[in-house]
N, C-alpha and C. Protein backbone atom coordinates (compact mmCIF):
# COMPACT_ATOMS: atom_id res chain seq x y z
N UNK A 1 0.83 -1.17 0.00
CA UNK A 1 0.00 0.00 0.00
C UNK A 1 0.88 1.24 0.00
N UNK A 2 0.58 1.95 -0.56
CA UNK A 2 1.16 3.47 -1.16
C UNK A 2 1.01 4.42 0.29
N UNK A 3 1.35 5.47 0.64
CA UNK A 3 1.74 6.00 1.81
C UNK A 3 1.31 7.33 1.04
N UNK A 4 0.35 7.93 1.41
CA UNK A 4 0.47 9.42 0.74
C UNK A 4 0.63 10.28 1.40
N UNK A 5 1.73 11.32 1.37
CA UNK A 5 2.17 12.30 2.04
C UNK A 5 1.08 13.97 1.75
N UNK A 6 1.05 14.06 2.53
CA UNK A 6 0.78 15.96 2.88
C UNK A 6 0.75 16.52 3.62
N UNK A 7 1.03 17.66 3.27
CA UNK A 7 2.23 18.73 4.16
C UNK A 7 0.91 19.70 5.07
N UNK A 8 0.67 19.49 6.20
CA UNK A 8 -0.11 20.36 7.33
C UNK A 8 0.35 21.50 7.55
N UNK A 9 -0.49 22.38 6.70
CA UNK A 9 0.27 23.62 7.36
C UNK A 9 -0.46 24.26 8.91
N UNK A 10 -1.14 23.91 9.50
CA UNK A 10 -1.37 24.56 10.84
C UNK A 10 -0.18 23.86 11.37
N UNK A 11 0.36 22.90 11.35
CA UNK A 11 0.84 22.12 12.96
C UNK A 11 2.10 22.81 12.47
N UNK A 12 2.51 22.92 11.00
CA UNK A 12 3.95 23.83 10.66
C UNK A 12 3.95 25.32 11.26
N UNK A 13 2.85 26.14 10.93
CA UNK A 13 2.59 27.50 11.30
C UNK A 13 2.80 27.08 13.01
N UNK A 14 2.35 26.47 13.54
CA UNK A 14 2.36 26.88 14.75
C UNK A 14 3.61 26.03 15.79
N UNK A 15 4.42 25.20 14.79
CA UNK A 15 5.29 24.76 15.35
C UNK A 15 6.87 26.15 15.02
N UNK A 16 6.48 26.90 14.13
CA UNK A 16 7.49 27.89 13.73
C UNK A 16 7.27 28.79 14.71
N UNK A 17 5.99 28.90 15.18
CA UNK A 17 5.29 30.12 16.43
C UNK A 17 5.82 29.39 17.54
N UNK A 18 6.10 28.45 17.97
CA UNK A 18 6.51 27.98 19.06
C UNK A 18 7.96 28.05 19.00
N UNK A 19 8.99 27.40 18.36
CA UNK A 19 10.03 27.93 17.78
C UNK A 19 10.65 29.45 18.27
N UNK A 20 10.21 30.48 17.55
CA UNK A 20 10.44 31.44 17.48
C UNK A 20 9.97 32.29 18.56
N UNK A 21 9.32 31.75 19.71
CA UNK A 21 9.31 31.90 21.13
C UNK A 21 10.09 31.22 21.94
N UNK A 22 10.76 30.22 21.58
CA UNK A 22 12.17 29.63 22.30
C UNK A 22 13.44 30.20 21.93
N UNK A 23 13.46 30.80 20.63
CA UNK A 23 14.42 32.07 20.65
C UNK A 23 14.59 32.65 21.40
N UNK A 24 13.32 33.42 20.78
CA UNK A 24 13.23 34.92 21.92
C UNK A 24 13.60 35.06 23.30
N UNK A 25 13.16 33.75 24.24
CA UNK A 25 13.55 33.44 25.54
C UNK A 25 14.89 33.29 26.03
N UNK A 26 15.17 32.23 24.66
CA UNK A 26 16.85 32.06 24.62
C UNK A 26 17.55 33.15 24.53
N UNK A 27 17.06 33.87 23.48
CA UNK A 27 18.28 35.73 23.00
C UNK A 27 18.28 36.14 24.30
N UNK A 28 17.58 36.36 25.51
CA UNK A 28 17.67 37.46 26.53
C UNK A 28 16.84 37.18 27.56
N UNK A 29 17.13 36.30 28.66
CA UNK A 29 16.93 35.44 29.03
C UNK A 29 16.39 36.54 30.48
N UNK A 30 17.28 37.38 30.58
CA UNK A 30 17.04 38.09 31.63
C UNK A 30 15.98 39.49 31.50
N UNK A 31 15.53 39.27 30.68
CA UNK A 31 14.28 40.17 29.98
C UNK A 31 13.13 40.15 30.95
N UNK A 32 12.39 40.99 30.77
CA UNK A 32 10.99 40.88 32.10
C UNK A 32 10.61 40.00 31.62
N UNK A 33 9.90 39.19 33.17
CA UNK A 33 9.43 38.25 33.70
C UNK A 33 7.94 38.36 32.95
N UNK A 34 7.13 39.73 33.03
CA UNK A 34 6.28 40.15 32.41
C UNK A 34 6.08 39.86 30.87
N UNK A 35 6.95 39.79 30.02
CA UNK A 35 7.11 39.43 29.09
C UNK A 35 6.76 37.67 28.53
N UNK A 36 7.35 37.44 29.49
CA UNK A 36 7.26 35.27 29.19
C UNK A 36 5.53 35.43 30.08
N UNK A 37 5.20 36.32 30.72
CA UNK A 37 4.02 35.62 31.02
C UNK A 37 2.95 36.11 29.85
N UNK A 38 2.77 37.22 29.37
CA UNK A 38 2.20 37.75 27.85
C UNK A 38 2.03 36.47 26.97
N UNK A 39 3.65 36.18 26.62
CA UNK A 39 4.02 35.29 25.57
C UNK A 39 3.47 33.83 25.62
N UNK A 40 3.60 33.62 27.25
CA UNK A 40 3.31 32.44 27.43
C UNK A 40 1.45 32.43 27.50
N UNK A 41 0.78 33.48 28.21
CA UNK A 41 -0.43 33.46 27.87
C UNK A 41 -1.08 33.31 26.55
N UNK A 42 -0.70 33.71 25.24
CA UNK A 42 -1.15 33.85 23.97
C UNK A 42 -0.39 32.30 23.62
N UNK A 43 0.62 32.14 23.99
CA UNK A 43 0.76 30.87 23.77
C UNK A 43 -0.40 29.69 24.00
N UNK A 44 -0.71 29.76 25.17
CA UNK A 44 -1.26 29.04 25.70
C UNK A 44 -2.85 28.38 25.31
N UNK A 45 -3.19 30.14 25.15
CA UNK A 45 -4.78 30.23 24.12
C UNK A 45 -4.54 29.90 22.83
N UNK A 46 -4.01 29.77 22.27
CA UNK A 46 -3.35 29.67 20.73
C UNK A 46 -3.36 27.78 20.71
N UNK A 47 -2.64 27.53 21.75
CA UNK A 47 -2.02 25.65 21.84
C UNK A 47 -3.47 25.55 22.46
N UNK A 48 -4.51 25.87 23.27
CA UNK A 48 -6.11 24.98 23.53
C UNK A 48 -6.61 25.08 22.38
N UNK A 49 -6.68 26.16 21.95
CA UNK A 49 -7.56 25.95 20.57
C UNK A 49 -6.85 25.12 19.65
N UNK A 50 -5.88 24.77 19.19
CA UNK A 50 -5.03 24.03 18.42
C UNK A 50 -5.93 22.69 18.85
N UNK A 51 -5.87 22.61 19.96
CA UNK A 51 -5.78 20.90 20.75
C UNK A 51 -7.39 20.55 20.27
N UNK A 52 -8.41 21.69 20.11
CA UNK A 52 -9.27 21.15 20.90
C UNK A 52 -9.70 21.11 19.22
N UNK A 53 -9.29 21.88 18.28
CA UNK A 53 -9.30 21.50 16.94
C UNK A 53 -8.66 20.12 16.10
N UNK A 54 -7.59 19.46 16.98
CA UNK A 54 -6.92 18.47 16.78
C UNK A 54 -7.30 17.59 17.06
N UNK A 55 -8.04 17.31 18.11
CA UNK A 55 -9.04 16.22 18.69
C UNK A 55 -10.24 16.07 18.17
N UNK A 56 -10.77 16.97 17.07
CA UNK A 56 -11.93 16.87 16.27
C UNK A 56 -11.38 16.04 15.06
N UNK A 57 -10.25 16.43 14.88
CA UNK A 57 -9.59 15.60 13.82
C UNK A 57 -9.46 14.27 13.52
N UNK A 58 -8.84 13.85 14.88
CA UNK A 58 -8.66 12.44 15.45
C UNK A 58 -10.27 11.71 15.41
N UNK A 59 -11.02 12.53 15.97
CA UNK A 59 -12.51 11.80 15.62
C UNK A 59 -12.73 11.93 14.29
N UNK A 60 -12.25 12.44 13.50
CA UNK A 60 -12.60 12.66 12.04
C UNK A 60 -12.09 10.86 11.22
N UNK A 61 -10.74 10.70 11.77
CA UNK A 61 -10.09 10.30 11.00
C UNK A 61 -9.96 9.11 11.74
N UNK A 62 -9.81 8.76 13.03
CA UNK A 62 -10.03 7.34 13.58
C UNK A 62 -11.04 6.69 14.42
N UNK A 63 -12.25 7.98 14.06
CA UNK A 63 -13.56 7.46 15.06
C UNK A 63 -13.40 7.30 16.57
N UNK A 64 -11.83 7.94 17.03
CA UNK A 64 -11.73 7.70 18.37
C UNK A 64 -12.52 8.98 19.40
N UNK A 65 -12.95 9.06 20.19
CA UNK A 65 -12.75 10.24 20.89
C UNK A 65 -11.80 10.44 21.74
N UNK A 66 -11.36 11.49 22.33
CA UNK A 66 -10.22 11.80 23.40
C UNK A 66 -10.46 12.77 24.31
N UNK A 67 -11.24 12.12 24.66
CA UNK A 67 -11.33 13.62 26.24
C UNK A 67 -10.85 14.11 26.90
N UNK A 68 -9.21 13.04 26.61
CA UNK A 68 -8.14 13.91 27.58
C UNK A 68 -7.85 15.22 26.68
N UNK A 69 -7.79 15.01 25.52
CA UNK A 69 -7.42 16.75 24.78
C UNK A 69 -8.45 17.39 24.97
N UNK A 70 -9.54 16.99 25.25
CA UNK A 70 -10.50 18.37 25.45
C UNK A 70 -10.38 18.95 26.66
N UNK A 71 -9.92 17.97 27.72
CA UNK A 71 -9.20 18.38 28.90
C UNK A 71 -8.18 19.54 28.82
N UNK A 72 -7.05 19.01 28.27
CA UNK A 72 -5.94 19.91 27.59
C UNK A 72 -5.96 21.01 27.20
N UNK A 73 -6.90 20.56 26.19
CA UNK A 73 -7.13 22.12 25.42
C UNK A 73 -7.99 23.06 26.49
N UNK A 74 -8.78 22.71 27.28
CA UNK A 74 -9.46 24.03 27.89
C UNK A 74 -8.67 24.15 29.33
N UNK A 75 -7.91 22.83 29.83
CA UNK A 75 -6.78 23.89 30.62
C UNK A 75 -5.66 24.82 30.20
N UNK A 76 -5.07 24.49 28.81
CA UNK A 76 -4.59 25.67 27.77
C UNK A 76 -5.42 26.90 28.19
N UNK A 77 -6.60 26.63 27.42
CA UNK A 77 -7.10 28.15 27.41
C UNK A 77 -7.18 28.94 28.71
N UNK A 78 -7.86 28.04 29.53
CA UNK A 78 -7.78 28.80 31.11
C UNK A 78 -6.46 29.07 31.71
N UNK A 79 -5.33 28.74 31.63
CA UNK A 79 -4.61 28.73 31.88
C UNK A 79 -3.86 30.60 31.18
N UNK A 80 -4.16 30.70 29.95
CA UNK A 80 -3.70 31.64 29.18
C UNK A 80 -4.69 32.86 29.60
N UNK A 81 -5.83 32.91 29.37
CA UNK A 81 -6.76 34.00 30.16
C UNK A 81 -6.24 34.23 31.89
N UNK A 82 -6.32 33.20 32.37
CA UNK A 82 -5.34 33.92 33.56
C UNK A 82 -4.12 34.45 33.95
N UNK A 83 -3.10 34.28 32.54
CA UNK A 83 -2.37 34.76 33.10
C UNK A 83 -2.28 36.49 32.17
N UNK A 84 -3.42 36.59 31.63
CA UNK A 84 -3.96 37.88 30.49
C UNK A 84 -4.58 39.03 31.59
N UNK A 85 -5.05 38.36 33.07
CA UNK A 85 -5.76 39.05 33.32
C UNK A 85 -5.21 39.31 34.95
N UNK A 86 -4.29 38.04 35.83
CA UNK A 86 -3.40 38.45 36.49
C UNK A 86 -2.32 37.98 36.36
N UNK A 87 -1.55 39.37 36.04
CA UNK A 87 0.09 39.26 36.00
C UNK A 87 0.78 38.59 37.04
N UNK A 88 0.32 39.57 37.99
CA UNK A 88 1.24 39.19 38.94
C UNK A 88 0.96 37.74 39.70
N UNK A 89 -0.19 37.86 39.90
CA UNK A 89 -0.68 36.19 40.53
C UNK A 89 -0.19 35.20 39.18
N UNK A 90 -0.02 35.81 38.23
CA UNK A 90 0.77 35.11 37.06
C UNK A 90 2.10 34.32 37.49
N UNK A 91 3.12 35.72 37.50
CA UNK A 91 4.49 35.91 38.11
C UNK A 91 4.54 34.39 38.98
N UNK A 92 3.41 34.68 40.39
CA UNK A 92 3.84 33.65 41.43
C UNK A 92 4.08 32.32 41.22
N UNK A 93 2.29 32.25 40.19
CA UNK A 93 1.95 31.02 39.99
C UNK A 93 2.98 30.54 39.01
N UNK A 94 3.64 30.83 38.21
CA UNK A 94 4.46 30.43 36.88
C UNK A 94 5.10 29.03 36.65
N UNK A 95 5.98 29.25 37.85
CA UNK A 95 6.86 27.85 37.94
C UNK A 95 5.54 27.00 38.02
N UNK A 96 4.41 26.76 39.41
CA UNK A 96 3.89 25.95 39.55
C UNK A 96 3.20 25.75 37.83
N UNK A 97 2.27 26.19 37.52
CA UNK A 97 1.72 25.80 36.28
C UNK A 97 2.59 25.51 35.36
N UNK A 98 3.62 26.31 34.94
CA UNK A 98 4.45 25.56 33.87
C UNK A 98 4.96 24.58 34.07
N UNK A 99 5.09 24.01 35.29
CA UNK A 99 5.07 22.52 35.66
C UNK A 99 4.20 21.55 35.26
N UNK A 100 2.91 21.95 35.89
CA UNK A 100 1.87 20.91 35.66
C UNK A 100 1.49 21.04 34.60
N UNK A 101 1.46 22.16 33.51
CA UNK A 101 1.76 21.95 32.35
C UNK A 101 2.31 21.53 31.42
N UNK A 102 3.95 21.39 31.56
CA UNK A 102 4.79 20.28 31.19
C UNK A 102 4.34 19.10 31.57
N UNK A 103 3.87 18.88 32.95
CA UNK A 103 3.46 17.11 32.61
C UNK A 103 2.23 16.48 32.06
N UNK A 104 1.27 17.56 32.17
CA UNK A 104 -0.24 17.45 31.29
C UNK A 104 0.11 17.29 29.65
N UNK A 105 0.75 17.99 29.58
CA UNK A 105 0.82 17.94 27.99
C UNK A 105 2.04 16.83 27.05
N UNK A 106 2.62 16.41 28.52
CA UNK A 106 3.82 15.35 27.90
C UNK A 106 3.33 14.09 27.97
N UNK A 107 1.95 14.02 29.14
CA UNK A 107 1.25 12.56 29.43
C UNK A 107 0.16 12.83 28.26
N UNK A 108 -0.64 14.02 27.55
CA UNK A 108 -1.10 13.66 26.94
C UNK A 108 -0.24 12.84 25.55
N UNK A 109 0.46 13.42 25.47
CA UNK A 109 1.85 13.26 24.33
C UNK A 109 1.48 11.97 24.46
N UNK A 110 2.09 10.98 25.34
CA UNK A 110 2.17 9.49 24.91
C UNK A 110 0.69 8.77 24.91
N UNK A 111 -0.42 9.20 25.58
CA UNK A 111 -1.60 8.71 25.10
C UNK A 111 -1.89 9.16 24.06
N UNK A 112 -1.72 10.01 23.25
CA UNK A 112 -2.01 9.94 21.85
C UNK A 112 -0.75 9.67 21.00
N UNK A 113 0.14 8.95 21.48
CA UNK A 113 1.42 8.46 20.58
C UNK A 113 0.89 7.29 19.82
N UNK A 114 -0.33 6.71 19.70
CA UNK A 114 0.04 5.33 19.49
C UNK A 114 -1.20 5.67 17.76
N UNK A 115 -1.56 6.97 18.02
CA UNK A 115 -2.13 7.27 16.81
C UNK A 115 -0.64 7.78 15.77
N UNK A 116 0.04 8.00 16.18
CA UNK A 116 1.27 8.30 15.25
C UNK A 116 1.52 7.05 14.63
N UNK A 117 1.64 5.88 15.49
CA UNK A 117 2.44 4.60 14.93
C UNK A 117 1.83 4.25 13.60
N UNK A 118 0.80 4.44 13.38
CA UNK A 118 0.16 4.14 12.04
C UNK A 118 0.70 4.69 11.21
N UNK A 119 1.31 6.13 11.65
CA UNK A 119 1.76 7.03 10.12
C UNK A 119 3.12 6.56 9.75
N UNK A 120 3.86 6.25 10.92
CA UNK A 120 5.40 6.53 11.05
C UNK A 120 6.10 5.80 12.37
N UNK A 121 6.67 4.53 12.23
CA UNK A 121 7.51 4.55 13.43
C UNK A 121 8.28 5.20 13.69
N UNK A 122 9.30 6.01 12.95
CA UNK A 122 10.14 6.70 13.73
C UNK A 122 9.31 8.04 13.98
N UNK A 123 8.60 8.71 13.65
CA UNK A 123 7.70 9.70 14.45
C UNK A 123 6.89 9.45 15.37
N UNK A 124 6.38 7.99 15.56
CA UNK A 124 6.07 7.50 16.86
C UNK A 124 7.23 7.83 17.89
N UNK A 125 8.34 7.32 18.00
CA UNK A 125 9.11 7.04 19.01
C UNK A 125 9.54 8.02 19.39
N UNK A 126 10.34 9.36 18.34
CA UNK A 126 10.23 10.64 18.38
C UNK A 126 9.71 10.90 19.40
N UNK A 127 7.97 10.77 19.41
CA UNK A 127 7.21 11.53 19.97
C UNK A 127 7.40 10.86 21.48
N UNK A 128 7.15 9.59 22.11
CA UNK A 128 7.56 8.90 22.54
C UNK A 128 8.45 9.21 23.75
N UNK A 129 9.66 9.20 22.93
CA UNK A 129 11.03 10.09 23.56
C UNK A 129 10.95 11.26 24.05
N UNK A 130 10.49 12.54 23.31
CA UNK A 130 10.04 13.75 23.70
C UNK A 130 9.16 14.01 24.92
N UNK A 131 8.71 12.97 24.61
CA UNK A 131 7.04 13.36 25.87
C UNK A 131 7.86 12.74 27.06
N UNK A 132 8.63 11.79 27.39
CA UNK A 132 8.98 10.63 28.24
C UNK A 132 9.81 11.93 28.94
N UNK A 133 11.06 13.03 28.09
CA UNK A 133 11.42 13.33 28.62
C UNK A 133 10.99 14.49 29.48
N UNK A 134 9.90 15.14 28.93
CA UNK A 134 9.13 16.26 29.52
C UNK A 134 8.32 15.81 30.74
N UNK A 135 7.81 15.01 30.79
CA UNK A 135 7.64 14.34 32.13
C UNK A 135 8.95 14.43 33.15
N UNK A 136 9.47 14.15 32.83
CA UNK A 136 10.32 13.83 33.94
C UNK A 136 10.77 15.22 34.11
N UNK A 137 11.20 16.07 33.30
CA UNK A 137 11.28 17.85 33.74
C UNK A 137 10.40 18.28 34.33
N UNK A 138 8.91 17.88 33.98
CA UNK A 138 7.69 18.30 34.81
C UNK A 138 7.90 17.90 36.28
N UNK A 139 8.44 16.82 36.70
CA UNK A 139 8.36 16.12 37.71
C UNK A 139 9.59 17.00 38.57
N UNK A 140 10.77 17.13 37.77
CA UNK A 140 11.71 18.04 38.53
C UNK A 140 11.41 19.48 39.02
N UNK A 141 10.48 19.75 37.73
CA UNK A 141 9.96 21.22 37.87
C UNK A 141 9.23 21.85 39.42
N UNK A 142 8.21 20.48 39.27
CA UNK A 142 7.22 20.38 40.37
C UNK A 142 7.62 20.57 41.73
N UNK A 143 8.57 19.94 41.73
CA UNK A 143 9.52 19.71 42.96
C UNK A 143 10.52 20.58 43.38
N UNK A 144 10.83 21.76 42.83
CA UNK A 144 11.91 22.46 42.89
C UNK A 144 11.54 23.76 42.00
N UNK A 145 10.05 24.05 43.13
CA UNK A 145 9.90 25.60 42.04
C UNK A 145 10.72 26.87 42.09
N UNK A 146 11.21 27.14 42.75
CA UNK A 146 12.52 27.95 43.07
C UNK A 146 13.59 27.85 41.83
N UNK A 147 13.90 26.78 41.75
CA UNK A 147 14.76 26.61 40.88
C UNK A 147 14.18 26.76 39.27
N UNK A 148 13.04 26.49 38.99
CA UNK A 148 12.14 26.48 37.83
C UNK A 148 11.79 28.27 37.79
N UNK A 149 11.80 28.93 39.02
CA UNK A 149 11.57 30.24 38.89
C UNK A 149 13.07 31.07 38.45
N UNK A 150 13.79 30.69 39.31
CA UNK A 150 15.13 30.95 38.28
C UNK A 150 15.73 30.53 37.14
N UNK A 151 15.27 29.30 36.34
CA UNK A 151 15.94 29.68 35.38
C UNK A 151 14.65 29.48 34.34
N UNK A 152 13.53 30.08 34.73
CA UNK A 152 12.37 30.17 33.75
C UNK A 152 12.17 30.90 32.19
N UNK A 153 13.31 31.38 31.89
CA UNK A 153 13.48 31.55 30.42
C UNK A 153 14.05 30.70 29.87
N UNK A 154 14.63 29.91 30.31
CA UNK A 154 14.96 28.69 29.55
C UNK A 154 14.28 27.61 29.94
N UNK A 155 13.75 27.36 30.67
CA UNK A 155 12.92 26.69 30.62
C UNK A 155 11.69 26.18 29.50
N UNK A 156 11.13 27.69 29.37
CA UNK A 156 10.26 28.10 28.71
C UNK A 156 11.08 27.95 27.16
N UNK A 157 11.77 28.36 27.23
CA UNK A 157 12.48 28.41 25.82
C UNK A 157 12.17 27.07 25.07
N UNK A 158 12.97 25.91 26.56
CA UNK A 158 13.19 25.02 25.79
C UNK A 158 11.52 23.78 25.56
N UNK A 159 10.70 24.20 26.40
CA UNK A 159 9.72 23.42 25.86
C UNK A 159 9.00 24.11 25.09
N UNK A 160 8.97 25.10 24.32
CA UNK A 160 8.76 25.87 22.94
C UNK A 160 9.72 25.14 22.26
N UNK A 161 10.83 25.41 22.34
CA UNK A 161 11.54 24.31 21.11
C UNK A 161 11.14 22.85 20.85
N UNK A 162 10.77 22.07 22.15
CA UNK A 162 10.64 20.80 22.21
C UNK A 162 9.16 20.77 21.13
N UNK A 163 8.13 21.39 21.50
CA UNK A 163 7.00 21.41 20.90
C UNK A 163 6.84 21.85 19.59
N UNK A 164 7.48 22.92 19.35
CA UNK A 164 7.83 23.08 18.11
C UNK A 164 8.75 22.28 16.57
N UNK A 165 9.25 21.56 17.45
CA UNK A 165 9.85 20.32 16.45
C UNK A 165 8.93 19.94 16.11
N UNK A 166 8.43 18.91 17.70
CA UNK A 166 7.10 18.22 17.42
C UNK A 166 6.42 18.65 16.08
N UNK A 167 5.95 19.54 16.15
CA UNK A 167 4.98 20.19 15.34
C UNK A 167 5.47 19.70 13.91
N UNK A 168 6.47 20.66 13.88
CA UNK A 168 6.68 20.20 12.60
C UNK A 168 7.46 19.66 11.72
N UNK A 169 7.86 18.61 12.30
CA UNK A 169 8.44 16.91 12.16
C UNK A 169 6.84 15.91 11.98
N UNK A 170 5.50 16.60 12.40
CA UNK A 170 4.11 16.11 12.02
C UNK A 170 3.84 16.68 10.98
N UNK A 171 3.87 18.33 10.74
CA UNK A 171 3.83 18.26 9.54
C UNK A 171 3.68 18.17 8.29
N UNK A 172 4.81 16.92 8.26
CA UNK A 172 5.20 16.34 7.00
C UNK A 172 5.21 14.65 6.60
């Protein structure tokens, strides 16, 4: 059987938007705090709606439902309106949520890994690998918010980069 390829441009568009917010974090790391929470808010509303559009998909295309992404996606969104509307309870909360955010979204990662295997083993495992390791940062994160509050531009950086591969290494 023939394999037909095509090229997604949302998960590309928004894996270059994720991307290019792990820059930004990376270039100047010591930049207001105020800033990663903006970025990370619009992020955030941007990745629920993604999810909760992506999970319509998955019912489109394998009759499954997934309620954990509808989960996902509307703690995305809530997550991003709060931090639109308090900064500073933003500020506090940061480490903690970008924690439990890293591990919400790395455990959803491998429950929906096994819809990849159909397309692609090595983009299965990819994904796999990626998520396996964001867990376990989530788990460090969780545990050591102090330390997640200090070096929270890279942090941030780097699971924008991580997600942004993702993205678009799917793709294609």
């Amino acid at each position: 059987m023939e394999r037909k390829s095509t090229f997604r441009l949302p998960y590309f568009l928004m894996g270059l938007l994720f991307i290019l917010v792990s820059l930004l974090s990376f270039r100047d790391p010591q930049s207001s705090l105020l800033a990663i929470v903006y970025v990370f808010a619009l992020s955030a509303i941007l990745k629920g709606i993604f999810e909760l559009f992506f999970r319509r998909k998955i019912h489109e295309f394998t009759n499954q439902k997934s309620t954990f992404l509808i989960v996902l996606g509307v703690f995305d969104l809530l997550v991003g309106i709060f931090f639109f509307f308090n900064l500073s309870a933003g500020l506090v909360a940061l480490p903690f949520v970008f924690a439990i955010w890293f591990l919400f979204d790395s455990i959803a990662g491998l429950l929906t890994a096994s819809i990849y295997k159909i397309e692609s083993t090595g983009y299965y495992w990819f994904h796999v690998i990626v998520n396996g390791i964001g867990i376990l940062l989530g788990i460090m994160l969780l545990f050591n918010p102090l330390t997640s509050a200090l070096t929270l531009a890279f942090l941030v950086g780097f699971y924008f980069m991580m997600a942004g591969i993702s993205l678009i290494a799917y793709s294609f």
